[in-house]
C-alpha atoms as a PDB file:
ATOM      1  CA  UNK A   1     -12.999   4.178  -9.711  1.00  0.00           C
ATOM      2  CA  UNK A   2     -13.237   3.160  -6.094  1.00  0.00           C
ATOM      3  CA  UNK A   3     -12.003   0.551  -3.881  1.00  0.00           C
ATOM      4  CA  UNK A   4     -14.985  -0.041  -1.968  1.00  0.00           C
ATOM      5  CA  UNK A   5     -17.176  -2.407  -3.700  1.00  0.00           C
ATOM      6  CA  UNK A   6     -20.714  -1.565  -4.552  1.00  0.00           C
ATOM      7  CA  UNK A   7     -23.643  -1.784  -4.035  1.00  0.00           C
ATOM      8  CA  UNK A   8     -23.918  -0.038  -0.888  1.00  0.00           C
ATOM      9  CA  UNK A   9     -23.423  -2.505   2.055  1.00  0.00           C
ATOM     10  CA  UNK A  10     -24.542   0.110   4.783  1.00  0.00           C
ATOM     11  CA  UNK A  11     -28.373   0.559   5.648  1.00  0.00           C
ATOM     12  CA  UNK A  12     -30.249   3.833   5.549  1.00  0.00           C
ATOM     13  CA  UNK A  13     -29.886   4.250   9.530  1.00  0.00           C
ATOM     14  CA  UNK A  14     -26.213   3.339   9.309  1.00  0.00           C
ATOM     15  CA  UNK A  15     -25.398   6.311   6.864  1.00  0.00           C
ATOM     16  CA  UNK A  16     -27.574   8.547   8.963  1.00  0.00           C
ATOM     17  CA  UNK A  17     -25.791   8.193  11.705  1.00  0.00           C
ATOM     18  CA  UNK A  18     -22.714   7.772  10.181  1.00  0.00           C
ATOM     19  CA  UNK A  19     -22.971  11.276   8.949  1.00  0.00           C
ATOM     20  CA  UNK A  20     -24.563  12.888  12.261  1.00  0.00           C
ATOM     21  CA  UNK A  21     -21.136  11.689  14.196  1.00  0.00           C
ATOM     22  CA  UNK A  22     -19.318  13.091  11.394  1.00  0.00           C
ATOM     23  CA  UNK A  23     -20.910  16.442  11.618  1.00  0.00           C
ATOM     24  CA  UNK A  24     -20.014  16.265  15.099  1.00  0.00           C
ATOM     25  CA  UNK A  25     -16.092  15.319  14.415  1.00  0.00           C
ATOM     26  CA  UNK A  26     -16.957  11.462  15.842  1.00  0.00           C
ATOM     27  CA  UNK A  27     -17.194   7.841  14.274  1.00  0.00           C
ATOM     28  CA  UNK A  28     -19.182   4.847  14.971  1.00  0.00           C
ATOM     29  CA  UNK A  29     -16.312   3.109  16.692  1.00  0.00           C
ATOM     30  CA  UNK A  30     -15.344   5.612  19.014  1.00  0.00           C
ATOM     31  CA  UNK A  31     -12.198   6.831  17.254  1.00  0.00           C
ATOM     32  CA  UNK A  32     -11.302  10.560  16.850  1.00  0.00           C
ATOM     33  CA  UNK A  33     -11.063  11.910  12.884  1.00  0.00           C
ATOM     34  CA  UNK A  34      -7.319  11.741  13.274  1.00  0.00           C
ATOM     35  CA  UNK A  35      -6.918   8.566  15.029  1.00  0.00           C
ATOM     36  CA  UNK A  36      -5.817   4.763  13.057  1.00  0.00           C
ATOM     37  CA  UNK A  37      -7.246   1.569  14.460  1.00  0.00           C
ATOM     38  CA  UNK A  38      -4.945  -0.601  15.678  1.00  0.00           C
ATOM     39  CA  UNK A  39      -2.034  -1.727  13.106  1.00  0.00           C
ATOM     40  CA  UNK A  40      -0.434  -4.824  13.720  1.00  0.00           C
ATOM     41  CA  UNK A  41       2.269  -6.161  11.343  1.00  0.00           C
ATOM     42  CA  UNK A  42       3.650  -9.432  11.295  1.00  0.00           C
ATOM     43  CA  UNK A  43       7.064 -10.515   8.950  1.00  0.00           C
ATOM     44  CA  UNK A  44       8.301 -13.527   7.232  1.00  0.00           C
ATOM     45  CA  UNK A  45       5.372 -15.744   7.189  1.00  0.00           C
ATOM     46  CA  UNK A  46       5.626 -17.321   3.650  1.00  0.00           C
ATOM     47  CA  UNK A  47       8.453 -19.700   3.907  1.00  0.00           C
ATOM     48  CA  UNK A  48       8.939 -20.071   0.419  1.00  0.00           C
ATOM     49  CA  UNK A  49       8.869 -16.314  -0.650  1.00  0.00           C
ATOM     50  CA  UNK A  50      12.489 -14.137  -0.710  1.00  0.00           C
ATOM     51  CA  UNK A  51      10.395 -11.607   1.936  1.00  0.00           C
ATOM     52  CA  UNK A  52       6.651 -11.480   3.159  1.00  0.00           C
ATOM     53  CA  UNK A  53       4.859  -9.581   5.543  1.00  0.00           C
ATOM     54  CA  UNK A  54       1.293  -9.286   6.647  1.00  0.00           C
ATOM     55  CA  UNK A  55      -0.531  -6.162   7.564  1.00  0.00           C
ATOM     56  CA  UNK A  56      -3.838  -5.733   9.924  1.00  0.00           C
ATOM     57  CA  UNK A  57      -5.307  -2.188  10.423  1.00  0.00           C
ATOM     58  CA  UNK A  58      -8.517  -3.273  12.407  1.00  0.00           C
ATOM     59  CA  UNK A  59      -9.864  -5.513  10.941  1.00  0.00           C
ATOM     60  CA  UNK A  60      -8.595  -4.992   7.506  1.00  0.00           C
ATOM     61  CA  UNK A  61      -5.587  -7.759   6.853  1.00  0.00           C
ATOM     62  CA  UNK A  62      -3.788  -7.843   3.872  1.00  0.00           C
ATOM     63  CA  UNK A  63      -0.979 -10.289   3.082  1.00  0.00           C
ATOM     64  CA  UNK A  64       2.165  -9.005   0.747  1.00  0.00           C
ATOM     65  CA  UNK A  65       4.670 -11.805  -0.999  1.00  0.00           C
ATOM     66  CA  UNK A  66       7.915 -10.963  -2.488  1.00  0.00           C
ATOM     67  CA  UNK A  67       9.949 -13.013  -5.001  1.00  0.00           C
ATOM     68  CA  UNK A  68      12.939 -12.480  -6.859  1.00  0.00           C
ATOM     69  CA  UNK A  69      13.643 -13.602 -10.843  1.00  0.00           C
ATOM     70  CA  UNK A  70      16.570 -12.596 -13.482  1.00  0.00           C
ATOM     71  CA  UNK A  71      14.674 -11.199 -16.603  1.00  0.00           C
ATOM     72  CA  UNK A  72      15.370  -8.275 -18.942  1.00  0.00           C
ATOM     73  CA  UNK A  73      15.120  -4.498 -18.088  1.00  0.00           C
ATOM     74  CA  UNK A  74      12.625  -1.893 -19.650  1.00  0.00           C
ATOM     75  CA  UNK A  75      14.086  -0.713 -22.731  1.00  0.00           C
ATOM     76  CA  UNK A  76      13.347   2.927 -21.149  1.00  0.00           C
ATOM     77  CA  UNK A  77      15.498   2.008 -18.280  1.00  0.00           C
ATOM     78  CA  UNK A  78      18.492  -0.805 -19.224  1.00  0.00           C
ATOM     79  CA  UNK A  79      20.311   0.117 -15.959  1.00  0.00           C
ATOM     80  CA  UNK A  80      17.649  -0.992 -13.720  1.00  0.00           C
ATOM     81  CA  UNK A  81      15.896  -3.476 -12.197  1.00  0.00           C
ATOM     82  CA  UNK A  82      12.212  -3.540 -12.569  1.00  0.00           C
ATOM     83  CA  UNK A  83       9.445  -3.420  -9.939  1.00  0.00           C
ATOM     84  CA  UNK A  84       5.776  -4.909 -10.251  1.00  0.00           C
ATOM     85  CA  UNK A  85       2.927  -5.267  -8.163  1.00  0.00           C
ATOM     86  CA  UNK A  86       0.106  -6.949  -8.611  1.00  0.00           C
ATOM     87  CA  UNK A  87      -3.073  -7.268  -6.144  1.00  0.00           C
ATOM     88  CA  UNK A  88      -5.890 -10.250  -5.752  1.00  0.00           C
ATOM     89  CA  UNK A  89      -9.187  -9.695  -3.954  1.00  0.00           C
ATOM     90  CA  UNK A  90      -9.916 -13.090  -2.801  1.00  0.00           C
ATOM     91  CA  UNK A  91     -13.500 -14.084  -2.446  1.00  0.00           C
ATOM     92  CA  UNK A  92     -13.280 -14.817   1.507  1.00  0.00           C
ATOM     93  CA  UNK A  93     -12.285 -11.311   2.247  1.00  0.00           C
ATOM     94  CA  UNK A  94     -15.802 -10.063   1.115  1.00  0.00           C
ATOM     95  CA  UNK A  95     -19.231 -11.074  -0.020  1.00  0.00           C
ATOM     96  CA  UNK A  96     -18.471  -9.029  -3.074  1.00  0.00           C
ATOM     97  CA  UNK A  97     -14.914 -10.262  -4.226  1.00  0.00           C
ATOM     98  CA  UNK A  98     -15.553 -12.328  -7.329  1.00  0.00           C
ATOM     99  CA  UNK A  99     -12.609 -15.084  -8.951  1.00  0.00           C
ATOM    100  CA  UNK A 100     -11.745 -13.873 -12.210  1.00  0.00           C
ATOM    101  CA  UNK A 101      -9.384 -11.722 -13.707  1.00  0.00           C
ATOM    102  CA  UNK A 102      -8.517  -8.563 -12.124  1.00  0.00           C
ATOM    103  CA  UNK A 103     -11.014  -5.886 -11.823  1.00  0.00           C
ATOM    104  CA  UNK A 104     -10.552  -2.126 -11.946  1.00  0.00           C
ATOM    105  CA  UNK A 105     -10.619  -1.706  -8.041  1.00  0.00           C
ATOM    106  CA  UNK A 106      -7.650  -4.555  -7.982  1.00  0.00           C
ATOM    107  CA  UNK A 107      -5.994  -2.834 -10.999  1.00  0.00           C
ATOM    108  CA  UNK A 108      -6.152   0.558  -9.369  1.00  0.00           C
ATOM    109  CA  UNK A 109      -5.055  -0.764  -5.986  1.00  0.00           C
ATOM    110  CA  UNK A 110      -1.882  -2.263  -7.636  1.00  0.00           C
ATOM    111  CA  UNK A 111      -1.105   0.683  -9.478  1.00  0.00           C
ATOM    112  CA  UNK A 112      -1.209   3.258  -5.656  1.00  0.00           C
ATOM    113  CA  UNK A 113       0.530   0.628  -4.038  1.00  0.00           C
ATOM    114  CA  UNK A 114       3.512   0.868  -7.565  1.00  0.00           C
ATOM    115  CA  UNK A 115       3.151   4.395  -7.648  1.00  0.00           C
ATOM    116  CA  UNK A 116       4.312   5.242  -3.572  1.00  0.00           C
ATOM    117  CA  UNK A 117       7.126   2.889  -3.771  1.00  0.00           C
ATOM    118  CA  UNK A 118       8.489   4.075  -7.864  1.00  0.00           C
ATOM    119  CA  UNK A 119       7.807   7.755  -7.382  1.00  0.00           C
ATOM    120  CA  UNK A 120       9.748   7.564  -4.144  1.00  0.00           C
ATOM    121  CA  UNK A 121      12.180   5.264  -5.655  1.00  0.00           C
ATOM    122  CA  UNK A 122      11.945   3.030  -2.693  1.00  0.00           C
ATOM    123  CA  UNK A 123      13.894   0.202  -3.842  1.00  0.00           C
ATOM    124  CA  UNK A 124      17.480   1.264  -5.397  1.00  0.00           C
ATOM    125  CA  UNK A 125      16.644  -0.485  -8.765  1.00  0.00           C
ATOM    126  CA  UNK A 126      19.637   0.523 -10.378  1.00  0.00           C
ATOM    127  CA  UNK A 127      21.726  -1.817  -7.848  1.00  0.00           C
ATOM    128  CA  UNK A 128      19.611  -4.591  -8.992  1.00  0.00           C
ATOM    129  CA  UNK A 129      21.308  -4.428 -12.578  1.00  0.00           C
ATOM    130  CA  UNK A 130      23.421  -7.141 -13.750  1.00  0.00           C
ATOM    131  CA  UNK A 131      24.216  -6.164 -17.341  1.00  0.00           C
ATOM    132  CA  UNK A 132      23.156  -3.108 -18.563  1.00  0.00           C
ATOM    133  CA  UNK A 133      20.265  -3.633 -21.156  1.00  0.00           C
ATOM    134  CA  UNK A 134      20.323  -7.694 -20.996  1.00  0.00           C
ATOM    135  CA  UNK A 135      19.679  -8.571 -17.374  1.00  0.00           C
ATOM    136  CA  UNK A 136      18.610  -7.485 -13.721  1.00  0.00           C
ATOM    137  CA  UNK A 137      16.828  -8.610 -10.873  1.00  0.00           C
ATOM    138  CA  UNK A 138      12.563  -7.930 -11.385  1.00  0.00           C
ATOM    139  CA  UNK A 139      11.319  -7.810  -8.461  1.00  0.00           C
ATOM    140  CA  UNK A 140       7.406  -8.920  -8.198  1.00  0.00           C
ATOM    141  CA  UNK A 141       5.142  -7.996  -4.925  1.00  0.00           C
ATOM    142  CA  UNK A 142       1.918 -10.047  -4.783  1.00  0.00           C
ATOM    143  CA  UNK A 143      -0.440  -8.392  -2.529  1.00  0.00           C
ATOM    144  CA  UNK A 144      -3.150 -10.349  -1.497  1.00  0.00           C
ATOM    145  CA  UNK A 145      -6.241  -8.808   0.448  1.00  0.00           C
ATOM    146  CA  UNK A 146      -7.689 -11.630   2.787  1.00  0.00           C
ATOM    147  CA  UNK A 147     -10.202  -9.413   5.004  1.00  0.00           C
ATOM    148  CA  UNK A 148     -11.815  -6.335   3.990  1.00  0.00           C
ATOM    149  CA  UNK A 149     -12.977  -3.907   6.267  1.00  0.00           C
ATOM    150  CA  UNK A 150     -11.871  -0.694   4.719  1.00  0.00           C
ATOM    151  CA  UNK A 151      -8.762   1.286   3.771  1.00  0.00           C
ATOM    152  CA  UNK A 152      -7.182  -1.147   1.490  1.00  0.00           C
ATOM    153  CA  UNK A 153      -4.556   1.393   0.359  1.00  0.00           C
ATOM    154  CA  UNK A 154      -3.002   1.639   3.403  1.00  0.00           C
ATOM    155  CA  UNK A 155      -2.467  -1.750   4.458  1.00  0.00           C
ATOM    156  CA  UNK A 156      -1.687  -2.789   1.343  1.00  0.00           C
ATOM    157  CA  UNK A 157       1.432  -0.253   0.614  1.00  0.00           C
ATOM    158  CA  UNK A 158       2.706  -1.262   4.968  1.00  0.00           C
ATOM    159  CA  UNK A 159       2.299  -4.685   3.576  1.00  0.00           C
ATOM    160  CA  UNK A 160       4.302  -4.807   0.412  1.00  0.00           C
ATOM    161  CA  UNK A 161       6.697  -2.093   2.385  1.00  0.00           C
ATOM    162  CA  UNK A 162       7.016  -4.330   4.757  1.00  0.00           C
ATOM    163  CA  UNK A 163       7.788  -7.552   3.077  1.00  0.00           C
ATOM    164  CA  UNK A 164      10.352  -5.341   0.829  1.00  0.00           C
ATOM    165  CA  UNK A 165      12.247  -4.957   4.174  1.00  0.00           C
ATOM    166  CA  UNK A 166      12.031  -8.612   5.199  1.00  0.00           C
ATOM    167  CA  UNK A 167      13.140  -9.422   1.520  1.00  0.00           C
ATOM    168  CA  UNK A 168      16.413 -11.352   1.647  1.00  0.00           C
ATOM    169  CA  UNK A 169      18.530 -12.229  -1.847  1.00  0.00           C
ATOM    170  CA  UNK A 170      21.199 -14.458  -2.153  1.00  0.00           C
ATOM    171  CA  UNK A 171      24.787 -13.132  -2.985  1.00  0.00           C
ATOM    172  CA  UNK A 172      25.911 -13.716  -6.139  1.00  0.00           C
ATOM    173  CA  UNK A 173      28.570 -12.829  -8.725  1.00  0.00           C
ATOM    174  CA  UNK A 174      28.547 -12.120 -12.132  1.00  0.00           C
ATOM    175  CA  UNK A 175      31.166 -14.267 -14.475  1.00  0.00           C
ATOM    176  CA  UNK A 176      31.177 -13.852 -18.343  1.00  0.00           C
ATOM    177  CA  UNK A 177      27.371 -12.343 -18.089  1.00  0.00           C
ATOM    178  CA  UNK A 178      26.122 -15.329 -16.124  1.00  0.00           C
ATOM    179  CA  UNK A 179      24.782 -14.862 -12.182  1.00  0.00           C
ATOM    180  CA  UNK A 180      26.900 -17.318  -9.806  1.00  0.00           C
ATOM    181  CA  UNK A 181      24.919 -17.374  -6.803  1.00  0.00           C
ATOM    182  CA  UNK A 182      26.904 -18.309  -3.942  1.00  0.00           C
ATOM    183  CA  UNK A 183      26.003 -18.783  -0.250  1.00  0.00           C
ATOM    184  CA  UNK A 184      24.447 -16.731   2.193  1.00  0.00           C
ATOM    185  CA  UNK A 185      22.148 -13.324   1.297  1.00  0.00           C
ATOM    186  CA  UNK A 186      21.779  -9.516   1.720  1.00  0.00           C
ATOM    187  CA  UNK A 187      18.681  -7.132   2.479  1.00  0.00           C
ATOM    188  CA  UNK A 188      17.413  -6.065  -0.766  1.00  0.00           C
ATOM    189  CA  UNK A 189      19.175  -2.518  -1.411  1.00  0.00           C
ATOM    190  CA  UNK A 190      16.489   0.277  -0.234  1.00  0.00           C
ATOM    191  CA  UNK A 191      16.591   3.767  -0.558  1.00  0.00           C
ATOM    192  CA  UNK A 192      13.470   4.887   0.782  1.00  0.00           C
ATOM    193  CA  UNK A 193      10.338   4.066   3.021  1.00  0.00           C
ATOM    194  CA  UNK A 194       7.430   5.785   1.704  1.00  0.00           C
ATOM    195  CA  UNK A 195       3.823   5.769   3.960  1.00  0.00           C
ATOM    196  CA  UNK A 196       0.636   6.295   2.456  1.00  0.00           C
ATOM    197  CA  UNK A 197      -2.395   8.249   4.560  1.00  0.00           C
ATOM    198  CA  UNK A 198      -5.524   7.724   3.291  1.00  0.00           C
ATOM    199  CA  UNK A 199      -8.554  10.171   4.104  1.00  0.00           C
ATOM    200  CA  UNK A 200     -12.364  10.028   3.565  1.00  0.00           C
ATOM    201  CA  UNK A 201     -14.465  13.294   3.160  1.00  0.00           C
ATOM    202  CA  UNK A 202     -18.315  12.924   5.048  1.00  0.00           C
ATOM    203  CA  UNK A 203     -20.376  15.912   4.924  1.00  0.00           C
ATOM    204  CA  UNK A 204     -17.524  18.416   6.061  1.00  0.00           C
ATOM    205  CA  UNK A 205     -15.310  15.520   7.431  1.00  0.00           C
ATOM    206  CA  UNK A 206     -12.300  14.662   6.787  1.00  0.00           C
ATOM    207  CA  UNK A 207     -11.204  11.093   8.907  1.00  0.00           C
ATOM    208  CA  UNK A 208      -8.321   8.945   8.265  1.00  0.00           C
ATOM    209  CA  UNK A 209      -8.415   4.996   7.934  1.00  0.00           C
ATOM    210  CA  UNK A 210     -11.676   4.754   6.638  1.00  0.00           C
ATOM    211  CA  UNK A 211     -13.275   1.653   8.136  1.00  0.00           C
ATOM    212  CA  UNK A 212     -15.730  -0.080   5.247  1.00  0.00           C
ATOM    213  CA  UNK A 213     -19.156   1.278   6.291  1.00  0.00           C
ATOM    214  CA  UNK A 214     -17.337   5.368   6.480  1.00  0.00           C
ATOM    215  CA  UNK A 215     -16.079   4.410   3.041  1.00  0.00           C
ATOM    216  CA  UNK A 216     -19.365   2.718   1.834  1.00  0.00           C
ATOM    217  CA  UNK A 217     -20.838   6.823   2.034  1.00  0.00           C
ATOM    218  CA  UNK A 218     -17.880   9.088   1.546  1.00  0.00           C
ATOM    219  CA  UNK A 219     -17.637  11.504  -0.822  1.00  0.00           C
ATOM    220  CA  UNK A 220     -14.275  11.900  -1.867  1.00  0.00           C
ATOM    221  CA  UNK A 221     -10.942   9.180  -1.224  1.00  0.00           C
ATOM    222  CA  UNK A 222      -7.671  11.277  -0.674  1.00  0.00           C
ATOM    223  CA  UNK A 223      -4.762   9.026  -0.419  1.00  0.00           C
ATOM    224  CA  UNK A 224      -0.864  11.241   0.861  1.00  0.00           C
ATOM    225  CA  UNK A 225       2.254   9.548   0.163  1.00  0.00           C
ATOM    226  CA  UNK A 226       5.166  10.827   2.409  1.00  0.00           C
ATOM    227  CA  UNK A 227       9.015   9.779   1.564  1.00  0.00           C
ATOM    228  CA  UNK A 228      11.149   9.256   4.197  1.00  0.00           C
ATOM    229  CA  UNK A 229      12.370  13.087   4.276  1.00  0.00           C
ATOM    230  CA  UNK A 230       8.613  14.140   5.018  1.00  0.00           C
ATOM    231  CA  UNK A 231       8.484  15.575   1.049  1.00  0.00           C
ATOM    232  CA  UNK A 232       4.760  14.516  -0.826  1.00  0.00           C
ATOM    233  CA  UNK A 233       5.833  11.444  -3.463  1.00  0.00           C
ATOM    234  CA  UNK A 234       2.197  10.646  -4.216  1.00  0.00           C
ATOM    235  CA  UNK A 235      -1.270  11.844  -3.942  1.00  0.00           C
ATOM    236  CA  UNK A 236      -4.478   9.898  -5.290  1.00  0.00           C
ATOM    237  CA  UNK A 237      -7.833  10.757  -5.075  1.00  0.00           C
ATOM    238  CA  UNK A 238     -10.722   8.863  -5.226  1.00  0.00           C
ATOM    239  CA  UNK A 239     -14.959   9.308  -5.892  1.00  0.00           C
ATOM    240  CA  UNK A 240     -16.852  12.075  -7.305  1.00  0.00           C
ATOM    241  CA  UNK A 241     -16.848  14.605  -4.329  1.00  0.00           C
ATOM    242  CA  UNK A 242     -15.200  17.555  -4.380  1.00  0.00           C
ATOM    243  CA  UNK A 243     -12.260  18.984  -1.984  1.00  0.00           C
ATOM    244  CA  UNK A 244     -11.555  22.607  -0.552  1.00  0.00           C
ATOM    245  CA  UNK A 245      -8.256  23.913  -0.599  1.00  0.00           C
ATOM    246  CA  UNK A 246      -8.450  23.548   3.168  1.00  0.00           C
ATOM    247  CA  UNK A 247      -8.998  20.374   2.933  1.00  0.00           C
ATOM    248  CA  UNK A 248      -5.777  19.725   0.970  1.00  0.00           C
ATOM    249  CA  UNK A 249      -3.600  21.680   3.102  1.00  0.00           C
ATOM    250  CA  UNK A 250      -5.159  19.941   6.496  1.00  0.00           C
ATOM    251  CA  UNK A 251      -4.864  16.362   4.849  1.00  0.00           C
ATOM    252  CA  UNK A 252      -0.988  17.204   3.595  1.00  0.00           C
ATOM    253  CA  UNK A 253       0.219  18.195   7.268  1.00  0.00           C
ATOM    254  CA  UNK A 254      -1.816  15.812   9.065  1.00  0.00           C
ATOM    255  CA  UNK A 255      -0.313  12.977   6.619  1.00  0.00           C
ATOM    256  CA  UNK A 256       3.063  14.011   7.269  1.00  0.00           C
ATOM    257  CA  UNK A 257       2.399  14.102  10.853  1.00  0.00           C
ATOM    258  CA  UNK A 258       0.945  10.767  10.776  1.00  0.00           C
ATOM    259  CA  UNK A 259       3.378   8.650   9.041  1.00  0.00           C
ATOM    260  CA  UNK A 260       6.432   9.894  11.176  1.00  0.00           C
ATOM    261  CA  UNK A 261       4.782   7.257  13.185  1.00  0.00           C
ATOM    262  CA  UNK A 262       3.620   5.178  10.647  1.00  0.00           C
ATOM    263  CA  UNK A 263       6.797   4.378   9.494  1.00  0.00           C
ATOM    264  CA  UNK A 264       8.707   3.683  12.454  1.00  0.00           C
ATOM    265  CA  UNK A 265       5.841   0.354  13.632  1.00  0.00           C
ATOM    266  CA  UNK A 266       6.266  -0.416   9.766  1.00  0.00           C
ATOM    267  CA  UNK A 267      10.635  -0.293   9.840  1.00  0.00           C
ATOM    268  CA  UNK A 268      10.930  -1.063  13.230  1.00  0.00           C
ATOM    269  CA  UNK A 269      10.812  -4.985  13.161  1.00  0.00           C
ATOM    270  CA  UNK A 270      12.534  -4.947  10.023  1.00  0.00           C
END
C-alpha cells in the first residue's frame, strides 16, 4: 500500500530531474536530503473538541481532533483505557481524494499514526480506568488531512501528538461506579512523546519529508518512530523497492537525530 495516490501526478521531465538532483544528493526545492520544510504547529483550534492541534510541514496541513467518551475496555485489557484513531482524506486536499468510506491509504495512515503512539504507550491508558473491566475513558483522535503535498505520516502523528498534549479532561470522581464530574480539568495523563521520521529512497537516495512529486517516484517509504528515550518504537515501510542494510542503519541514526528536535517544536507550546 502507499499513501501517495496514483496515478502518477509528476510528468516525464519532472521525474527526470527529480532523479538527476537525487543522484547528486539535491531536491527540486533547494533542500538538502536531511533537511524538513518548514513545520509550523498551531493548538486548540476546535472549540468544541477536549484538545486539537493542527500541523503544516510545507505545504502539507493536517488537522488532528481529540474527544473524550466513557465506554467499556478491551476484554484483552480491562484495566485500560482505549485509544483509536481514525483518518479522513477530504476531497479539497487533492484532486484524487474521493468521499466514501475509508480507503486503504486512509486505513493504513490511521493504523502508523495508532501504532507510534500504542507501541510507545504514549498515553498512560491504564490511568484512564474507572472500573476495572466495566468502564474507562476511550479516547478517539480524528485526523483529518486538509492539504496534501506529501509526507502525510509525519504531520499526521505531530498532529494527533500534538492535540493529545492540548487535550484537557474534566476532574471527576467515581461514587458507587458512576463518574461525578466536577469542575475544572487536568492534562490528559502522558507517558511518552513519540516522533515519527519518514524517508523516501530515489535511485541511491535516501531524503526525509518527502514532498508529493519525490514521493510520486520513490522506490521505497521508510517511516522511524523514536520514544522519548531515543529507543526505535516503530518502523513502517512502504512500496516495492528494496533497502540496503546501510540504508537502515543511516535512516535509524539520522531519525533519532532528527526528532530530538522534532519533538521539542511539537512539546514546546504544549
Amino acid at each position: 500500500m502507499s499513501i501517495t495516490p496514483k496515478p502518477s501526478i509528476t510528468s516525464i521531465l519532472e521525474q527526470n530531474l527529480i532523479m538527476e538532483l537525487a543522484a547528486k544528493s539535491r531536491r527540486v526545492d533547494g533542500r538538502s536530503l536531511t533537511d524538513y520544510r518548514e513545520i509550523r504547529i498551531e493548538r486548540g483550534i476546535i472549540e468544541k473538541a477536549n484538545g486539537s492541534a493542527q500541523v503544516s510541514i510545507g505545504k502539507t496541513k493536517v488537522m488532528a481532533g481529540v474527544k473524550l467518551e466513557l465506554g467499556e475496555p478491551f476484554p484483552d485489557t480491562p484495566d485500560e483505557g482505549v485509544l483509536t484513531v481514525n483518518a479522513e482524506f477530504t476531497p479539497i486536499a487533492s484532486p484524487t481524494f474521493e468521499l466514501g468510506p475509508p480507503g486503504e491509504n486512509s486505513i493504513e495512515l490511521a493504523r502508523i499514526v495508532d501504532r507510534n503512539l500504542r507501541e510507545s504507550k504514549a498515553v498512560d491508558l491504564k490511568k484512564l480506568c474507572i472500573t476495572p473491566g466495566k468502564k474507562v475513558f476511550i479516547v478517539f483522535i480524528d485526523i483529518n488531512i486538509l492539504n496534501h503535498d506529501g509526507n502525510l505520516i509525519d504531520a499526521s502523528t505531530y498532529a494527533a501528538l500534538a492535540a493529545l498534549l492540548n487535550t484537557k479532561m474534566s476532574n471527576f470522581e467515581v461514587n458507587d461506579g458512576e463518574v461525578i464530574f466536577k469542575d475544572g480539568n487536568q492534562p490528559l495523563p502522558m507517558n511518552n512523546y513519540p516522533v515519527p521520521v519518514t524517508f523516501a529512497k530515489i535511485g541511491r537516495a535516501l531524503m526525509v519529508d518527502p514532498q508529493l512529486q519525490e514521493e510520486d517516484i520513490m522506490s521505497t517509504r521508510l517511516t522511524i518512530g523514536v520514544d522519548k528515550d531515543g529507543c526505535i518504537c516503530a518502523v513502517q515501510k512502504g512500496g516495492m523497492g528494496e533497502l540496503e542494510p546501510d540504508d537502515i542503519r543511516n535512516a535509524v541514526g539520522l531519525a533519532v537525530e532528527k526528532s530530538k528536535e522534532l519533538r521539542t517544536l511539537i512539546i514546546g507550546g504544549s
